[in-house]
C-alpha atoms as a PDB file:
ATOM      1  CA  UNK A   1     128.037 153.812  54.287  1.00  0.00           C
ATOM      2  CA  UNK A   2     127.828 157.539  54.906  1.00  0.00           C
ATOM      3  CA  UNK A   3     124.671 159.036  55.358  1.00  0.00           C
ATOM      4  CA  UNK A   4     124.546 162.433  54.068  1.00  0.00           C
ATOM      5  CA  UNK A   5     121.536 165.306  53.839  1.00  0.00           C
ATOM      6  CA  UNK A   6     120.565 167.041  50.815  1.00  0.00           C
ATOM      7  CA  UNK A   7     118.589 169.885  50.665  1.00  0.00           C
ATOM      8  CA  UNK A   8     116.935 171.210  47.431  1.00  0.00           C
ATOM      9  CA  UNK A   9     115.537 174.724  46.560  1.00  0.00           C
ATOM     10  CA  UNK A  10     114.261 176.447  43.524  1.00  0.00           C
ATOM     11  CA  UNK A  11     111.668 179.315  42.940  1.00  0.00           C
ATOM     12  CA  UNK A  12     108.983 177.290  44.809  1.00  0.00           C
ATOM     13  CA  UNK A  13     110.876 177.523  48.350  1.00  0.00           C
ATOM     14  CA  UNK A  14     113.188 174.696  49.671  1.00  0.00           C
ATOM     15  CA  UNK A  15     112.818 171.457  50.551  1.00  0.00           C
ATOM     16  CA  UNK A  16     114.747 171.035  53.914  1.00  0.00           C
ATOM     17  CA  UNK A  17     113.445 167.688  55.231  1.00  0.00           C
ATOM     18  CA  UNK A  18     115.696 165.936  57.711  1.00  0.00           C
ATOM     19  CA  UNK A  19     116.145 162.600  55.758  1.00  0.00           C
ATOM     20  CA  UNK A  20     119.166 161.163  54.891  1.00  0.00           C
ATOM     21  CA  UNK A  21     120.472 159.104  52.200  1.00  0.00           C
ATOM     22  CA  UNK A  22     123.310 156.799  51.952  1.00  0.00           C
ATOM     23  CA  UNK A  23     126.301 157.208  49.610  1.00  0.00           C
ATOM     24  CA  UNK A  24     129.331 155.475  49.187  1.00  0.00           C
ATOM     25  CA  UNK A  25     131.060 158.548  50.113  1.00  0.00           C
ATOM     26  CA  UNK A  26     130.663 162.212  48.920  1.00  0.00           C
ATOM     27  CA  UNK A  27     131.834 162.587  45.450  1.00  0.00           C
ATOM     28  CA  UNK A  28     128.654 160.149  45.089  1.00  0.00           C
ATOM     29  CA  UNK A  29     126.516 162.369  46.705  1.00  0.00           C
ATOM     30  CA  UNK A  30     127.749 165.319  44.814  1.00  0.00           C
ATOM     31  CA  UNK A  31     127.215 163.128  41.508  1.00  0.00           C
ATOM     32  CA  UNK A  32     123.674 162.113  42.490  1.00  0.00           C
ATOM     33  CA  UNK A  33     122.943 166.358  43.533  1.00  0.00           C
ATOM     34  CA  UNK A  34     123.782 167.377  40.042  1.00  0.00           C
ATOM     35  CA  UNK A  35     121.655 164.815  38.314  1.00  0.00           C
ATOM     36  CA  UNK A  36     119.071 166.243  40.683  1.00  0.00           C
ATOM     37  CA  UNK A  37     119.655 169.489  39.412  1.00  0.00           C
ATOM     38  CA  UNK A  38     118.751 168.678  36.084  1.00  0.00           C
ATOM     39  CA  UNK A  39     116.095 166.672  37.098  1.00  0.00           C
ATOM     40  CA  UNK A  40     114.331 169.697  38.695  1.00  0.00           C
ATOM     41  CA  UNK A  41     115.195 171.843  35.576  1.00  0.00           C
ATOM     42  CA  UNK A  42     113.425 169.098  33.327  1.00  0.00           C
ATOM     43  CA  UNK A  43     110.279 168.831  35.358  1.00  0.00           C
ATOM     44  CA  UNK A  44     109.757 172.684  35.383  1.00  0.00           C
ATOM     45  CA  UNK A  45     110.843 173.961  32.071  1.00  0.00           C
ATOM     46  CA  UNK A  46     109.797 175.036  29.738  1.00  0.00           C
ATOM     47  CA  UNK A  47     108.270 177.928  32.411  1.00  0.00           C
ATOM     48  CA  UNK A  48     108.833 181.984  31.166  1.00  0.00           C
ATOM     49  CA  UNK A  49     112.262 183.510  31.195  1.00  0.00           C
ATOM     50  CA  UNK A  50     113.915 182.504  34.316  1.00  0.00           C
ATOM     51  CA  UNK A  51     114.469 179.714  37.041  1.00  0.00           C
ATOM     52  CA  UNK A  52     116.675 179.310  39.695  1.00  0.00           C
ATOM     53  CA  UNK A  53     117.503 175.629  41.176  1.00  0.00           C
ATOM     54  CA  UNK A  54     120.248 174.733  43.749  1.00  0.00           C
ATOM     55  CA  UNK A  55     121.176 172.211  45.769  1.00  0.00           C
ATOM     56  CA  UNK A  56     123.423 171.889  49.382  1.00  0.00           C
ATOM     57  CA  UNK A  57     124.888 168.650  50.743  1.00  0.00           C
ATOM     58  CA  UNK A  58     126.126 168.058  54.882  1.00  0.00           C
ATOM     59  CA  UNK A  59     127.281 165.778  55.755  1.00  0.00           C
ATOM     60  CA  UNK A  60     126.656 162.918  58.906  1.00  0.00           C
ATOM     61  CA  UNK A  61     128.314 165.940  61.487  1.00  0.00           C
ATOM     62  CA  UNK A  62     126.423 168.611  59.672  1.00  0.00           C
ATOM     63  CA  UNK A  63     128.922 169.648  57.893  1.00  0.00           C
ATOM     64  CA  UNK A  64     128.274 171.863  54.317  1.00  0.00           C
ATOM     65  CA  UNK A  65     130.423 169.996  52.046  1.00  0.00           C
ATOM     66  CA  UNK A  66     128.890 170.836  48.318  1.00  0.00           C
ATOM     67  CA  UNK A  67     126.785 173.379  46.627  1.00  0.00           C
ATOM     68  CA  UNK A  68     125.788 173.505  43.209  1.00  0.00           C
ATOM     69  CA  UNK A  69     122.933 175.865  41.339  1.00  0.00           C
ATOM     70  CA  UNK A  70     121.778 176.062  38.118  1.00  0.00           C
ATOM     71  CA  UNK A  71     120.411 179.270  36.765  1.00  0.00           C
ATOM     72  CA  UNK A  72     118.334 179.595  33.679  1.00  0.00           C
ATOM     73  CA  UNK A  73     117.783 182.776  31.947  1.00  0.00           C
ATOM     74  CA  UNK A  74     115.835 183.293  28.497  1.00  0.00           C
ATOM     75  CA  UNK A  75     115.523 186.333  26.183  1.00  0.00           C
ATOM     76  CA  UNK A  76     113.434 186.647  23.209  1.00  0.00           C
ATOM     77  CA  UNK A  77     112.579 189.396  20.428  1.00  0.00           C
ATOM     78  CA  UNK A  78     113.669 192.986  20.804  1.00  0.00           C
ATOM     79  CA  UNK A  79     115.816 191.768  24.359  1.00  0.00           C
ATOM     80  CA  UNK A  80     117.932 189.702  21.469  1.00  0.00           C
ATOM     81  CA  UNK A  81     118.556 192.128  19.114  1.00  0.00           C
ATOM     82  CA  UNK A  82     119.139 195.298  22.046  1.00  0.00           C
ATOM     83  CA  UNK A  83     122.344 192.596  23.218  1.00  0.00           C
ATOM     84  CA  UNK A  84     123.245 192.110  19.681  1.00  0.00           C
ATOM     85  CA  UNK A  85     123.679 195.875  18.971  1.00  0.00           C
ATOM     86  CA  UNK A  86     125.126 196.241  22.679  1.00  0.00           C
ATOM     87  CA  UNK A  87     127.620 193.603  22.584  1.00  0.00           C
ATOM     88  CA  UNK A  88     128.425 195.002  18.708  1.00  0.00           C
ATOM     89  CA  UNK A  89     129.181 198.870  20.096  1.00  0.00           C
ATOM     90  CA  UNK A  90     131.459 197.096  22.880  1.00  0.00           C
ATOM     91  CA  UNK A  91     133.520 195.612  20.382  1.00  0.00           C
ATOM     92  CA  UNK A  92     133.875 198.645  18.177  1.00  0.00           C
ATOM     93  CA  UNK A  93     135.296 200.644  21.477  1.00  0.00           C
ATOM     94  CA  UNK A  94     137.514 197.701  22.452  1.00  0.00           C
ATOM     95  CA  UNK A  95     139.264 198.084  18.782  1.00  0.00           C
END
């Protein structure tokens, strides 16, 4: 079985430790780096307005072979209701 290095980061830094994990080949990898994704999301949220979480898989030659990241944005009060009247003015122009 392939052995294959993943390498996570978010707003805390990046965890670039040289272990390796098996998979039976890299569409599994990819599929376990996305649950990770969410999995890091999960532990850290709810956490202010915004978060940034990615992942990068090489493979057994060092080769980059997938990258995924997950952004998370939030907007409350008056930010809400200034991109309500924003996006609203748009669409009056684009008419």
């Amino acid at each position: 079985m392939p052995n294959y290095k993943i390498t996570t980061e978010s707003d805390h830094g990046r965890d670039d430790s040289d272990e390796r994990i098996k998979f039976p080949d890299a569409k599994a990898a990819a599929d376990d780096a996305q649950i990770a994704l969410t999995e890091m999301a999960r532990d850290r949220m709810p956490n202010g307005e915004r978060a940034r979480f990615g992942v990068e898989i090489e493979d057994e030659k060092g080769k980059r072979i997938y990258r995924a990241s997950l952004d998370f944005k939030a907007e409350a009060g008056e930010e809400v209701e200034r991109d309500a009247k924003a996006r609203k003015q748009k669409k009056r122009e684009s008419s």
